[in-house]
Each structure stands twice: as C-alpha cells, then as structure tokens.
PDB file of N, CA and C in Angstrom:
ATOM      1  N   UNK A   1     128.814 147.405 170.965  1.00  0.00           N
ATOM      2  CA  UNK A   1     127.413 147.235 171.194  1.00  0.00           C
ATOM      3  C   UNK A   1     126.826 146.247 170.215  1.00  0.00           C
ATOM      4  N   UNK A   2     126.683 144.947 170.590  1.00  0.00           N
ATOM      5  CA  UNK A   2     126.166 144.383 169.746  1.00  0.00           C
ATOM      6  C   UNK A   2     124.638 143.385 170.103  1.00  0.00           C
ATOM      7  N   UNK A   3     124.415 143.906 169.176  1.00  0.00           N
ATOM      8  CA  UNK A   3     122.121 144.056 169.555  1.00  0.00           C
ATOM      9  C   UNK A   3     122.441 142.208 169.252  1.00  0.00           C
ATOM     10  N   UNK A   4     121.425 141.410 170.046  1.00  0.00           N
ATOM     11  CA  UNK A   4     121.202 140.383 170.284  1.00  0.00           C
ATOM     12  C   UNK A   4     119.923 140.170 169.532  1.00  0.00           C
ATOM     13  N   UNK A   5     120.409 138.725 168.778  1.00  0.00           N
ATOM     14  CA  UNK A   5     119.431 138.498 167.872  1.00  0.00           C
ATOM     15  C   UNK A   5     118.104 137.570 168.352  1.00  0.00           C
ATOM     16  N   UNK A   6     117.304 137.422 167.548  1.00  0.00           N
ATOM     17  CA  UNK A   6     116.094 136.233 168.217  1.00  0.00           C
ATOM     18  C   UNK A   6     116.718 135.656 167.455  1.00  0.00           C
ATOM     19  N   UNK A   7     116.346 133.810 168.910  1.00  0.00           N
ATOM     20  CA  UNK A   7     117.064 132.803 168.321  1.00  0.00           C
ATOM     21  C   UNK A   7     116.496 131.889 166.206  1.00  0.00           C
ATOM     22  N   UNK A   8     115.390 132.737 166.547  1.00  0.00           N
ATOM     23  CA  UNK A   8     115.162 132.523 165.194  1.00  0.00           C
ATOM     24  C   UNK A   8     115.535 132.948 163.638  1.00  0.00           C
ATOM     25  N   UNK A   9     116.230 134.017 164.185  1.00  0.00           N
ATOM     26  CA  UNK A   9     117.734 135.179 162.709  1.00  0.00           C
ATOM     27  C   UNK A   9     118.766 133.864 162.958  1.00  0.00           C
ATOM     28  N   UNK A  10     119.043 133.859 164.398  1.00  0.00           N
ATOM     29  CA  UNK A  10     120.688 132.946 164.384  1.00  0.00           C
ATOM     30  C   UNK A  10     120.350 131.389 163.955  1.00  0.00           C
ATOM     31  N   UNK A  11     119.359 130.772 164.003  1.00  0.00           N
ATOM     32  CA  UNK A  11     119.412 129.401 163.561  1.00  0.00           C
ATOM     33  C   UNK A  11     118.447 129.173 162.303  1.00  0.00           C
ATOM     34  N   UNK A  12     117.988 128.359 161.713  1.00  0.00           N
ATOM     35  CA  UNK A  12     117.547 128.150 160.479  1.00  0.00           C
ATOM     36  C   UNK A  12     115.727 127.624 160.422  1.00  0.00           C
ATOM     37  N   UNK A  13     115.743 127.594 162.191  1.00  0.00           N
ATOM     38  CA  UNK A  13     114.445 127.081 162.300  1.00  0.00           C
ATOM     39  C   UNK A  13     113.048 128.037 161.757  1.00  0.00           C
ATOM     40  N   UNK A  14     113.628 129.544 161.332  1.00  0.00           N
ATOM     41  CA  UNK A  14     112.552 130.142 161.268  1.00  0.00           C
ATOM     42  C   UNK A  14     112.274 129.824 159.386  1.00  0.00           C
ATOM     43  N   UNK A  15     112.910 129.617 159.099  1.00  0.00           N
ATOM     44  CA  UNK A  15     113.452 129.606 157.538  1.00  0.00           C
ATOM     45  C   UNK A  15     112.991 128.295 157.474  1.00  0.00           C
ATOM     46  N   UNK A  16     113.105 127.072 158.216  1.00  0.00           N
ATOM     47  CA  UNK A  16     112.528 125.319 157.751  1.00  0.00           C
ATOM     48  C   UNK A  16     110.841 126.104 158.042  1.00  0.00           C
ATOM     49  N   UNK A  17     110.647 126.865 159.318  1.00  0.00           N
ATOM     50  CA  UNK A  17     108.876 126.929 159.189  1.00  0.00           C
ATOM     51  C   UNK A  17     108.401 127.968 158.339  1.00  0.00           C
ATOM     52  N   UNK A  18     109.180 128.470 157.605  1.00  0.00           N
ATOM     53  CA  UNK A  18     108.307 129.757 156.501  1.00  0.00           C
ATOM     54  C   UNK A  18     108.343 128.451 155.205  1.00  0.00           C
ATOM     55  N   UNK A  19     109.903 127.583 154.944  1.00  0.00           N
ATOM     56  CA  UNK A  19     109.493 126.720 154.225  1.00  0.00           C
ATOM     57  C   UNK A  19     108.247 125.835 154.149  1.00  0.00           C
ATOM     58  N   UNK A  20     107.816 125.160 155.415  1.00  0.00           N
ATOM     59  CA  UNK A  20     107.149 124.425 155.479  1.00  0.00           C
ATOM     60  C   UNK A  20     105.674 125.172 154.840  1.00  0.00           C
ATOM     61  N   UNK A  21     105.703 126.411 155.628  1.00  0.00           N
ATOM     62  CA  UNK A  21     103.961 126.716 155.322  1.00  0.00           C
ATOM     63  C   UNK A  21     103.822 127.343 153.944  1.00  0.00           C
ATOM     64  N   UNK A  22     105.278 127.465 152.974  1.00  0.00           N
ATOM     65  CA  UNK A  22     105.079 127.955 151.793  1.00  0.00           C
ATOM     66  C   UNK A  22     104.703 126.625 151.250  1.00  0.00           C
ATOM     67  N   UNK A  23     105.455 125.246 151.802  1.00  0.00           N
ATOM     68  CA  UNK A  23     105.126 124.239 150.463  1.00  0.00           C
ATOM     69  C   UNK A  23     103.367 124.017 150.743  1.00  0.00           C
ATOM     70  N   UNK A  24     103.297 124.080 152.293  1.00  0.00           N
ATOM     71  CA  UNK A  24     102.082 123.727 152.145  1.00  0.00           C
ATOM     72  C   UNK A  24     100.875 124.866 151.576  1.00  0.00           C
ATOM     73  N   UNK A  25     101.048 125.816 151.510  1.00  0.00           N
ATOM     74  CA  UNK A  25     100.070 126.509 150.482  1.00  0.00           C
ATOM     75  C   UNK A  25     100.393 126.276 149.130  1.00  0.00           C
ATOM     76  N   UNK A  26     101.320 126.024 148.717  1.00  0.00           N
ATOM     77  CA  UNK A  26     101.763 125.416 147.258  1.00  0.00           C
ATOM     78  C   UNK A  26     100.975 124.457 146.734  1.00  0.00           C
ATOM     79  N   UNK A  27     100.923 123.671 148.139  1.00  0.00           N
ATOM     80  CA  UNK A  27     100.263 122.280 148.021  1.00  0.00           C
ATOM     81  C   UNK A  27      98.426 122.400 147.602  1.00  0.00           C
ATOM     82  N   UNK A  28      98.228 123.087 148.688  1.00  0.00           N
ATOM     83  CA  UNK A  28      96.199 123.535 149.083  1.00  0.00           C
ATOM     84  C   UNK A  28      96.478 123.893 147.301  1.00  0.00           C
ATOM     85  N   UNK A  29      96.815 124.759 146.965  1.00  0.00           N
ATOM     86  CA  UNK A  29      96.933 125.533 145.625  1.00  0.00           C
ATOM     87  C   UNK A  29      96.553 124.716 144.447  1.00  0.00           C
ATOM     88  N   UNK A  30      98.040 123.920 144.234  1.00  0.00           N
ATOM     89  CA  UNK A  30      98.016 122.614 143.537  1.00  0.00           C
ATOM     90  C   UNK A  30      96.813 121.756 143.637  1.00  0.00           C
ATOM     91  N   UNK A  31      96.162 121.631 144.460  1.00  0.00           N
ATOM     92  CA  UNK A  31      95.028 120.458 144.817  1.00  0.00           C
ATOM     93  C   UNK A  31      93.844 121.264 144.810  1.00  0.00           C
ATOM     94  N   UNK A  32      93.970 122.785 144.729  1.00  0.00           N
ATOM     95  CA  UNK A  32      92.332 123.531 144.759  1.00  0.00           C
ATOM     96  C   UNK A  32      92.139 123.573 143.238  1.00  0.00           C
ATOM     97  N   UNK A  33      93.487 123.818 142.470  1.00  0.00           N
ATOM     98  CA  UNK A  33      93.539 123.686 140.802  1.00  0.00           C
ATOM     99  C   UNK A  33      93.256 122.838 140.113  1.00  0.00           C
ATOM    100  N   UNK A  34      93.698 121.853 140.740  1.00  0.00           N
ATOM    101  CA  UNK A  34      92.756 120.432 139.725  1.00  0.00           C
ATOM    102  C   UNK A  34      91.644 119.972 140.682  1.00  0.00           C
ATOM    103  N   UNK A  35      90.547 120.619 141.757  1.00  0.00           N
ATOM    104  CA  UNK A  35      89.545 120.315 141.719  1.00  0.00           C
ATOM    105  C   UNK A  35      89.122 121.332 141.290  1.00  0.00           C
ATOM    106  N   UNK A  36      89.075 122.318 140.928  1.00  0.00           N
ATOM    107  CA  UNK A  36      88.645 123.319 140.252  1.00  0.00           C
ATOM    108  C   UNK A  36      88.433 122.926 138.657  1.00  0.00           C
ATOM    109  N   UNK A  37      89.642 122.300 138.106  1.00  0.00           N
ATOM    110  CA  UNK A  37      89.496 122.231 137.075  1.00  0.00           C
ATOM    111  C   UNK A  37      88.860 120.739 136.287  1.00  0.00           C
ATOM    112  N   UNK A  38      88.477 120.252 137.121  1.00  0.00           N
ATOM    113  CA  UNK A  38      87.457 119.341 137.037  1.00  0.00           C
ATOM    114  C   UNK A  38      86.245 119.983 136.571  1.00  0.00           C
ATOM    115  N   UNK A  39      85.618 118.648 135.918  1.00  0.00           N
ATOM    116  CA  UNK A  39      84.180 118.924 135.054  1.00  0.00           C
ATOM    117  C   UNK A  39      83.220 119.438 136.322  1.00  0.00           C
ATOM    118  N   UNK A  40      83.225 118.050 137.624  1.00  0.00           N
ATOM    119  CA  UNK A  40      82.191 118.135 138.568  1.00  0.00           C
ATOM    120  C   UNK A  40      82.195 119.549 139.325  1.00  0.00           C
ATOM    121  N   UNK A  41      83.425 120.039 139.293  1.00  0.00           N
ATOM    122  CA  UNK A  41      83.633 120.909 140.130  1.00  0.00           C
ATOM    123  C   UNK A  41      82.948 122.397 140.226  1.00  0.00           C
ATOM    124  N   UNK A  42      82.630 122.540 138.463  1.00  0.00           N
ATOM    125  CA  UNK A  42      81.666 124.445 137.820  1.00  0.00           C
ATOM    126  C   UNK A  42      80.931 124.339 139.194  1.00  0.00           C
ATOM    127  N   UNK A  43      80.067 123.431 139.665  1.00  0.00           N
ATOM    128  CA  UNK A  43      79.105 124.279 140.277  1.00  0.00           C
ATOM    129  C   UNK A  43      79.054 123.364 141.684  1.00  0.00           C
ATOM    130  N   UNK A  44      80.103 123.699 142.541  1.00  0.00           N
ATOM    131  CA  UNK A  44      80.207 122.453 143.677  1.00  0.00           C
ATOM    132  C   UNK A  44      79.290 122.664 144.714  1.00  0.00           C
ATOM    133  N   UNK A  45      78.421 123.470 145.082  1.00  0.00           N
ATOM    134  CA  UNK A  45      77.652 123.716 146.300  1.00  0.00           C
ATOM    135  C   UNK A  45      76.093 122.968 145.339  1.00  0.00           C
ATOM    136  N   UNK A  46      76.033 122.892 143.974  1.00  0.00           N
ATOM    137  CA  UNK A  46      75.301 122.520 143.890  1.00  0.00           C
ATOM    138  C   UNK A  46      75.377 120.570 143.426  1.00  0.00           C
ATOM    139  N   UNK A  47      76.748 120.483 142.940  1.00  0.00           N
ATOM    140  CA  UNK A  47      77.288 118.884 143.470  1.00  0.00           C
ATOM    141  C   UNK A  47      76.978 118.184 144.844  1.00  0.00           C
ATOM    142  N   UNK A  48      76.772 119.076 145.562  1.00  0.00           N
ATOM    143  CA  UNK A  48      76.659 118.676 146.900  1.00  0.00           C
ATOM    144  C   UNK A  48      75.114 118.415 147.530  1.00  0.00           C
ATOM    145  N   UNK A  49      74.338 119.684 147.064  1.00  0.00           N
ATOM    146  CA  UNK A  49      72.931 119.623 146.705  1.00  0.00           C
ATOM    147  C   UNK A  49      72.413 117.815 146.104  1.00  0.00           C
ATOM    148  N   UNK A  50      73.192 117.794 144.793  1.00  0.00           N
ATOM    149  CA  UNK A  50      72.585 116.482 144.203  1.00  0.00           C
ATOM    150  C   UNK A  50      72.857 115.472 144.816  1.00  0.00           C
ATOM    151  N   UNK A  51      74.162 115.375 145.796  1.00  0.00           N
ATOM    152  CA  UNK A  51      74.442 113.833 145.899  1.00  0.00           C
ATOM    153  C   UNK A  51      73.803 113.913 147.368  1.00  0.00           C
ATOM    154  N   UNK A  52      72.966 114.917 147.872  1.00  0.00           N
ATOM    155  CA  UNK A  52      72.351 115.220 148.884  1.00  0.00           C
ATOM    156  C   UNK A  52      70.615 114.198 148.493  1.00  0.00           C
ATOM    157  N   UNK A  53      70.248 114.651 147.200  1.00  0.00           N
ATOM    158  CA  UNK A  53      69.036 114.494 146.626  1.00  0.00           C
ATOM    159  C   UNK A  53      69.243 112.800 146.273  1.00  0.00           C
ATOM    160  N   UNK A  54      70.547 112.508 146.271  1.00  0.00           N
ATOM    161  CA  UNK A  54      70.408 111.124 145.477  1.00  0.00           C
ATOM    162  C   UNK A  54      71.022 110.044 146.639  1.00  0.00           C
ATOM    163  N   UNK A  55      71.353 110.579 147.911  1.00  0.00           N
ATOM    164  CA  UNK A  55      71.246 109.565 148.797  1.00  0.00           C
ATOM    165  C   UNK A  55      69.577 110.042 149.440  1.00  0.00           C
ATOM    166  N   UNK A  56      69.082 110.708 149.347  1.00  0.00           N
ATOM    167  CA  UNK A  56      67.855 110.542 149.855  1.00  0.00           C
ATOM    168  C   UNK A  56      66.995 109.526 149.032  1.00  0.00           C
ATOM    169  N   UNK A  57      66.896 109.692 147.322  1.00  0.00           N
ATOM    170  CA  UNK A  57      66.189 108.362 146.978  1.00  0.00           C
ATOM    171  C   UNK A  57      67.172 106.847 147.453  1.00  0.00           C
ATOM    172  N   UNK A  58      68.551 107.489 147.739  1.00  0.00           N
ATOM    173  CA  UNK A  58      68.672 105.645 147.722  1.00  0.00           C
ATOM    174  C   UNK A  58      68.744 105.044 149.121  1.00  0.00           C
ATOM    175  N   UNK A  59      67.945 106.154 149.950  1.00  0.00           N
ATOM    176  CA  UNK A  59      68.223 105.373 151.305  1.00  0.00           C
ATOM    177  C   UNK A  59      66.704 105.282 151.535  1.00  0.00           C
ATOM    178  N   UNK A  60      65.571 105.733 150.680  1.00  0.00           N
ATOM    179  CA  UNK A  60      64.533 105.797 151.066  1.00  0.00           C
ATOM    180  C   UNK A  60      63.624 104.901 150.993  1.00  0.00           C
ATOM    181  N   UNK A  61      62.833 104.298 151.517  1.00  0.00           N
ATOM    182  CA  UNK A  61      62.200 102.963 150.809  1.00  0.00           C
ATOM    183  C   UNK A  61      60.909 103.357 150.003  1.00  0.00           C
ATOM    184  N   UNK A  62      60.328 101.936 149.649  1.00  0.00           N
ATOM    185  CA  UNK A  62      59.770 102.931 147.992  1.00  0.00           C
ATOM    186  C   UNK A  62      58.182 103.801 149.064  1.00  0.00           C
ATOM    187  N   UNK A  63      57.690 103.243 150.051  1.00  0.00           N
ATOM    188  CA  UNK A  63      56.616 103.613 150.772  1.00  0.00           C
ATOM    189  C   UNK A  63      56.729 105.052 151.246  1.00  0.00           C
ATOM    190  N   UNK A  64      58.265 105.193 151.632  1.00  0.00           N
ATOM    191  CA  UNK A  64      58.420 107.204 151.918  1.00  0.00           C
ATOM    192  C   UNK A  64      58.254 107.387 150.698  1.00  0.00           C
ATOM    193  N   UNK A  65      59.250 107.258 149.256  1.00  0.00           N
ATOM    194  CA  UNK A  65      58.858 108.372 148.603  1.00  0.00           C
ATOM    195  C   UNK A  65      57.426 108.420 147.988  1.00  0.00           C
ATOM    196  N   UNK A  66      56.653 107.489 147.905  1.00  0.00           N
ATOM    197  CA  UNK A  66      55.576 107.516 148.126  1.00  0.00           C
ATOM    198  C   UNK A  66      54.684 108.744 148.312  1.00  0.00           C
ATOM    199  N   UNK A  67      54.827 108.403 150.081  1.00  0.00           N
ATOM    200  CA  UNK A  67      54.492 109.228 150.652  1.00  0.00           C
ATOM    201  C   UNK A  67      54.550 110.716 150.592  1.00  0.00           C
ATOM    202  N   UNK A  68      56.328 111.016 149.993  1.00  0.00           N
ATOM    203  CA  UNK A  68      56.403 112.001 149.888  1.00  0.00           C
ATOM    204  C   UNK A  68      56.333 113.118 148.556  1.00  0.00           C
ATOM    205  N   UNK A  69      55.923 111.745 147.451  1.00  0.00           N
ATOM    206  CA  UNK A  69      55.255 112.233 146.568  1.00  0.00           C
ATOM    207  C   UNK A  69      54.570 113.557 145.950  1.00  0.00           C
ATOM    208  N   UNK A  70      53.824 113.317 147.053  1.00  0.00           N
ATOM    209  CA  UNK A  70      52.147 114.346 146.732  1.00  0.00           C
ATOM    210  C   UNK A  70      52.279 115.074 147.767  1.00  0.00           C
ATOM    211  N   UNK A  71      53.403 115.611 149.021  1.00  0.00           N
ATOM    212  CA  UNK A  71      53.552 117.131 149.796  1.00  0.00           C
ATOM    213  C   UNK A  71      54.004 117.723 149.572  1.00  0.00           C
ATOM    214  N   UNK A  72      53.640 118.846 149.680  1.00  0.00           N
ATOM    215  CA  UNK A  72      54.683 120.392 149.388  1.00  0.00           C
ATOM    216  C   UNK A  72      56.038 120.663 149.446  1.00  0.00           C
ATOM    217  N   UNK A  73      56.460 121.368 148.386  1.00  0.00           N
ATOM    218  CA  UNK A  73      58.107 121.311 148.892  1.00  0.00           C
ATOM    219  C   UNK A  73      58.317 122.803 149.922  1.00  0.00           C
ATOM    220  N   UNK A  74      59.097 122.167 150.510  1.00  0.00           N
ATOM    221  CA  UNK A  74      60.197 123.269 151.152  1.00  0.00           C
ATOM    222  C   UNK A  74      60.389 124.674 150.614  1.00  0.00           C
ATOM    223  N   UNK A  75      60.592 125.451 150.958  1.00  0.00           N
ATOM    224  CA  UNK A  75      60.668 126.860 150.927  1.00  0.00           C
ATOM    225  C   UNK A  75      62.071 126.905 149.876  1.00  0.00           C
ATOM    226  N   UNK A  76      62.775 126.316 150.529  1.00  0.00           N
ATOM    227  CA  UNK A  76      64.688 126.186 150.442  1.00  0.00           C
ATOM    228  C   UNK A  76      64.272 125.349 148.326  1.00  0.00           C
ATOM    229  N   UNK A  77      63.145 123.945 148.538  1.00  0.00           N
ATOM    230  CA  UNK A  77      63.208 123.236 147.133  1.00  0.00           C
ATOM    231  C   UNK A  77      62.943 123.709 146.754  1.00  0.00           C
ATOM    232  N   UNK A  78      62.041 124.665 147.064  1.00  0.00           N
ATOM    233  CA  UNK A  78      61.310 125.867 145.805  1.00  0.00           C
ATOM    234  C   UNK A  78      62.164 126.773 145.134  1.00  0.00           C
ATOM    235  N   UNK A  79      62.884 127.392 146.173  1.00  0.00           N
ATOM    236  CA  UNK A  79      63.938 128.409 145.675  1.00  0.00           C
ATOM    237  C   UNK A  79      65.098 127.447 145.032  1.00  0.00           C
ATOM    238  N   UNK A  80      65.499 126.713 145.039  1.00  0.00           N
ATOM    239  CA  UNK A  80      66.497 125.387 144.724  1.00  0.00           C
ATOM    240  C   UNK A  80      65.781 125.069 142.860  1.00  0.00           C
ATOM    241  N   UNK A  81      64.782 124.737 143.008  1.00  0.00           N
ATOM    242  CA  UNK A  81      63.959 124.502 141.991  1.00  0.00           C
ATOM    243  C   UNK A  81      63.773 126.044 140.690  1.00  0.00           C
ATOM    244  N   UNK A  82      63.286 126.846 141.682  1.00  0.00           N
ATOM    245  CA  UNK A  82      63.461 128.239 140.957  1.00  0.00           C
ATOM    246  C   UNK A  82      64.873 128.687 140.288  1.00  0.00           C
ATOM    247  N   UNK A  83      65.765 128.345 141.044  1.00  0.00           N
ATOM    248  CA  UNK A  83      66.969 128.249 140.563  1.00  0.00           C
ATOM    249  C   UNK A  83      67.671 127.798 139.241  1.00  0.00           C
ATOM    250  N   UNK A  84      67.136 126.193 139.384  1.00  0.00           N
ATOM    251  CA  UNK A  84      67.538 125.583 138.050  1.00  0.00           C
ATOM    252  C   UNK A  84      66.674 125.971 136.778  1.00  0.00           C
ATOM    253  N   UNK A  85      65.033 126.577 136.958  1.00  0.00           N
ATOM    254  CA  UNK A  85      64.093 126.996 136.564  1.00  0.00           C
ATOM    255  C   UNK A  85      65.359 128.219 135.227  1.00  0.00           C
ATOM    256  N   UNK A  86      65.991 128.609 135.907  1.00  0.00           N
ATOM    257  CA  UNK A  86      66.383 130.555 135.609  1.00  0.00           C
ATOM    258  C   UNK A  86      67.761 129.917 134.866  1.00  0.00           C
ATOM    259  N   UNK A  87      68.790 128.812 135.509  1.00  0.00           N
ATOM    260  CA  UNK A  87      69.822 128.737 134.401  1.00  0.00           C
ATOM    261  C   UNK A  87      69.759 127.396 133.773  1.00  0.00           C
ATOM    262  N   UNK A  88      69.899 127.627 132.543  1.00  0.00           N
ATOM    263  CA  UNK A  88      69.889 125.835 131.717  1.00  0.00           C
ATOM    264  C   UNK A  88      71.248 125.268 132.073  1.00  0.00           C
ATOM    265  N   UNK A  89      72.254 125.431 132.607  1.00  0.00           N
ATOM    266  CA  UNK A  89      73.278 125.199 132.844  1.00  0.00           C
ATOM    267  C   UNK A  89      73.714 124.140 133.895  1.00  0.00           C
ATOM    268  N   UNK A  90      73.351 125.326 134.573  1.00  0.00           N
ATOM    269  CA  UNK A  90      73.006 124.087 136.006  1.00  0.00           C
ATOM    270  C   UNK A  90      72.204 123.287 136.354  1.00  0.00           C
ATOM    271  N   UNK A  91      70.936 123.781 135.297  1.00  0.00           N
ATOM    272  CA  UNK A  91      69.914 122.944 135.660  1.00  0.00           C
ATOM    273  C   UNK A  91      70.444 121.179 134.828  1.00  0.00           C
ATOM    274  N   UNK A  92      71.236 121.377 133.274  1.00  0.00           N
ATOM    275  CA  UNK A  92      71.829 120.093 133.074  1.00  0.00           C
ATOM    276  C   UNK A  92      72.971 119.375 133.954  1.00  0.00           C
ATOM    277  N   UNK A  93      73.363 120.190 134.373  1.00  0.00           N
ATOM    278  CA  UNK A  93      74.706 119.807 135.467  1.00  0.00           C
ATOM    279  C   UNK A  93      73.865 118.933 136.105  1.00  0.00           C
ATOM    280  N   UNK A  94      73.097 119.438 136.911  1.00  0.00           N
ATOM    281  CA  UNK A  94      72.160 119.154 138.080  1.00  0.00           C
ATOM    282  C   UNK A  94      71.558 117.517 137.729  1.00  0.00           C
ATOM    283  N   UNK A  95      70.825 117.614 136.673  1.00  0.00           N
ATOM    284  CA  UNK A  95      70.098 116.837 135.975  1.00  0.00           C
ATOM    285  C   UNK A  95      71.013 115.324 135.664  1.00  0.00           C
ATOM    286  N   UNK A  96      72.095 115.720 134.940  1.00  0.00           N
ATOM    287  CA  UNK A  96      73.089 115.020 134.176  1.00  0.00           C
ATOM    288  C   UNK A  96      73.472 114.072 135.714  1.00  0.00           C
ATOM    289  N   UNK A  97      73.789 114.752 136.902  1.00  0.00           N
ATOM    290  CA  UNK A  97      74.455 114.050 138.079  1.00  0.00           C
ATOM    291  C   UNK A  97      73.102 113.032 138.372  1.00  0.00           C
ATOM    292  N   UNK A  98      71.893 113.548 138.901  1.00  0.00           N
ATOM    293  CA  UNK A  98      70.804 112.953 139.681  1.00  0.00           C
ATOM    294  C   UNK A  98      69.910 112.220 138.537  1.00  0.00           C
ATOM    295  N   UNK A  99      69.735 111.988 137.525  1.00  0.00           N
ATOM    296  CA  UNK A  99      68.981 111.803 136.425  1.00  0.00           C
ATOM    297  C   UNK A  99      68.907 109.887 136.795  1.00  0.00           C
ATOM    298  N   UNK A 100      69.765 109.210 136.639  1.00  0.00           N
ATOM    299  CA  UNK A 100      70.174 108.026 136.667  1.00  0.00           C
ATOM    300  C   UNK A 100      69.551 107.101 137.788  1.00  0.00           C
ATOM    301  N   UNK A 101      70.610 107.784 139.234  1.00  0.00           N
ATOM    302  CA  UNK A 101      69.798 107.056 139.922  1.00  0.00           C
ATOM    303  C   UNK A 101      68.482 107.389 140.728  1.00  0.00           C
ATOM    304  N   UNK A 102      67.720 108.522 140.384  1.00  0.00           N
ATOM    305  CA  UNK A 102      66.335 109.123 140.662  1.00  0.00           C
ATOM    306  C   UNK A 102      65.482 108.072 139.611  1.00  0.00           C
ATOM    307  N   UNK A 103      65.849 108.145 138.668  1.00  0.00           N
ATOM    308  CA  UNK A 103      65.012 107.043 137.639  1.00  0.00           C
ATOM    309  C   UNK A 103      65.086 105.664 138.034  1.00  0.00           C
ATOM    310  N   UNK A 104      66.539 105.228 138.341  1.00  0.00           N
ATOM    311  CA  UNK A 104      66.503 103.862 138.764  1.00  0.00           C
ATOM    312  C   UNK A 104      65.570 102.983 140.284  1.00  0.00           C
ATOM    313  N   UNK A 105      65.677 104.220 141.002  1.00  0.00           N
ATOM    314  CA  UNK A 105      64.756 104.279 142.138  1.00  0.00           C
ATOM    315  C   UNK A 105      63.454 103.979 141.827  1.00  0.00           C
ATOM    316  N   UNK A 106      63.026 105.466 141.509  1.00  0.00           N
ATOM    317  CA  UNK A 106      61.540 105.094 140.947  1.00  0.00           C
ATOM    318  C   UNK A 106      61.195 103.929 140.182  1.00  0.00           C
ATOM    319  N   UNK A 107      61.773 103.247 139.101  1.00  0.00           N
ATOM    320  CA  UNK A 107      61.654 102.428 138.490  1.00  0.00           C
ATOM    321  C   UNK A 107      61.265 101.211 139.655  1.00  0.00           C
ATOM    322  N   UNK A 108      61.891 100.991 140.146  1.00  0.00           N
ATOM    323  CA  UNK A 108      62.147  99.898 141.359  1.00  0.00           C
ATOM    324  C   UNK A 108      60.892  99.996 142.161  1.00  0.00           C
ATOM    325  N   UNK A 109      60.158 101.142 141.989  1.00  0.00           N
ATOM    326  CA  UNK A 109      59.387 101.274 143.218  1.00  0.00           C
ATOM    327  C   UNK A 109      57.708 101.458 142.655  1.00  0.00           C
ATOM    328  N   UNK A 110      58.219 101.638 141.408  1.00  0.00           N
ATOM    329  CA  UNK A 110      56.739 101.356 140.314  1.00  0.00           C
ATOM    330  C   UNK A 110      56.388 102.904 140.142  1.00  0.00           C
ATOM    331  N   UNK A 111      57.010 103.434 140.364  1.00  0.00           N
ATOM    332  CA  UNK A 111      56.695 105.064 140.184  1.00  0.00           C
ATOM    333  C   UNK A 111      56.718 105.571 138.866  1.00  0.00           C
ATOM    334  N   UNK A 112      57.287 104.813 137.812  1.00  0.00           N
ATOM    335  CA  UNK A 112      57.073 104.903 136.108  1.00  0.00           C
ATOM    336  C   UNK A 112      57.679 103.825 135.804  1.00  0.00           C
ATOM    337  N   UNK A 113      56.889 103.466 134.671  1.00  0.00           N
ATOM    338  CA  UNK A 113      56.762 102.304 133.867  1.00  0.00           C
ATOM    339  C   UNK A 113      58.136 101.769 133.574  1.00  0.00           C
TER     340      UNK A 113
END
C-alpha cells in the first residue's frame, strides 16, 4: 500500500516557492530596516504631511497663497496644527523638513521681507 504523494513532496518545486517567498520577506525586512532606520523615517505619515505642505507652496502662485492667507484652516490643519502644538519633536521634525522652502516661497512672493 503505498499512499501517493502530491506532486509537490516528489519534486522540488514546492521547496524553490517556500524559497522564493522566504528570500522575499527577507528582502521587504531588509529594506523596511534601513527605512526605518533612517533619520526621515521617526515620523513618516507626518514626512508625508510636509512634502504634502511643501508642494502646495511650490506649485502655488504667489496670488493663491495670498489669497489663502487670511481663511480659516481646515478642521484636519487645526488638529494637524494642535498636534505639533502638544509634541516639540515633531513639531522640529516637521519644521526642520518645510522651514526652507515655505520661506523661500514667501520670500519670492513678498510675504516677508
């Protein structure tokens, strides 16, 4: 009596695809570790936030921000704002990323001296 195997015990193909998806989590691993361990990386949802904030001044011309100057913020900037308000941490993270070209903008657009 001899029990019949799946063709995947008798040949090696199941063993090349457990290889494959081990290197590739090895891999995600390897590559989540050094963006992790990057400077930019402490606070990435809010990296994403800034370079959110800093293509808006650099796609904006100087007449929107202007405009958008002197209206109310958003529910979301407020709480965003309240945020950096509560940790000094992020709020330099934050600062340190958008600081540069928010100034260079304005500058350009006569918004400070």
């Amino acid at each position: 009596m001899h029990q019949k195997l799946p063709p995947s015990i008798v040949t090696n193909e199941g063993h090349e695809e457990e290889g494959v998806i081990k290197r590739c989590y090895l891999l995600a691993l390897v590559l989540g570790l050094l963006f992790v361990s990057g400077s930019d990386a402490e606070y990435p949802i809010l990296d994403r936030i800034a370079e959110k904030v800093i293509q808006k001044y650099q796609q904006s011309s100087c007449e929107q921000l202007w405009e958008q100057k002197g209206q109310p913020k958003s529910r979301k900037e407020q709480e965003a704002v309240q945020i950096l308000r509560n940790d000094p941490e992020r709020r330099a993270a934050f600062m340190n990323k958008v600081a540069a070209p928010i100034a260079n903008k304005m500058f350009e657009c006569g918004m400070i001296p």
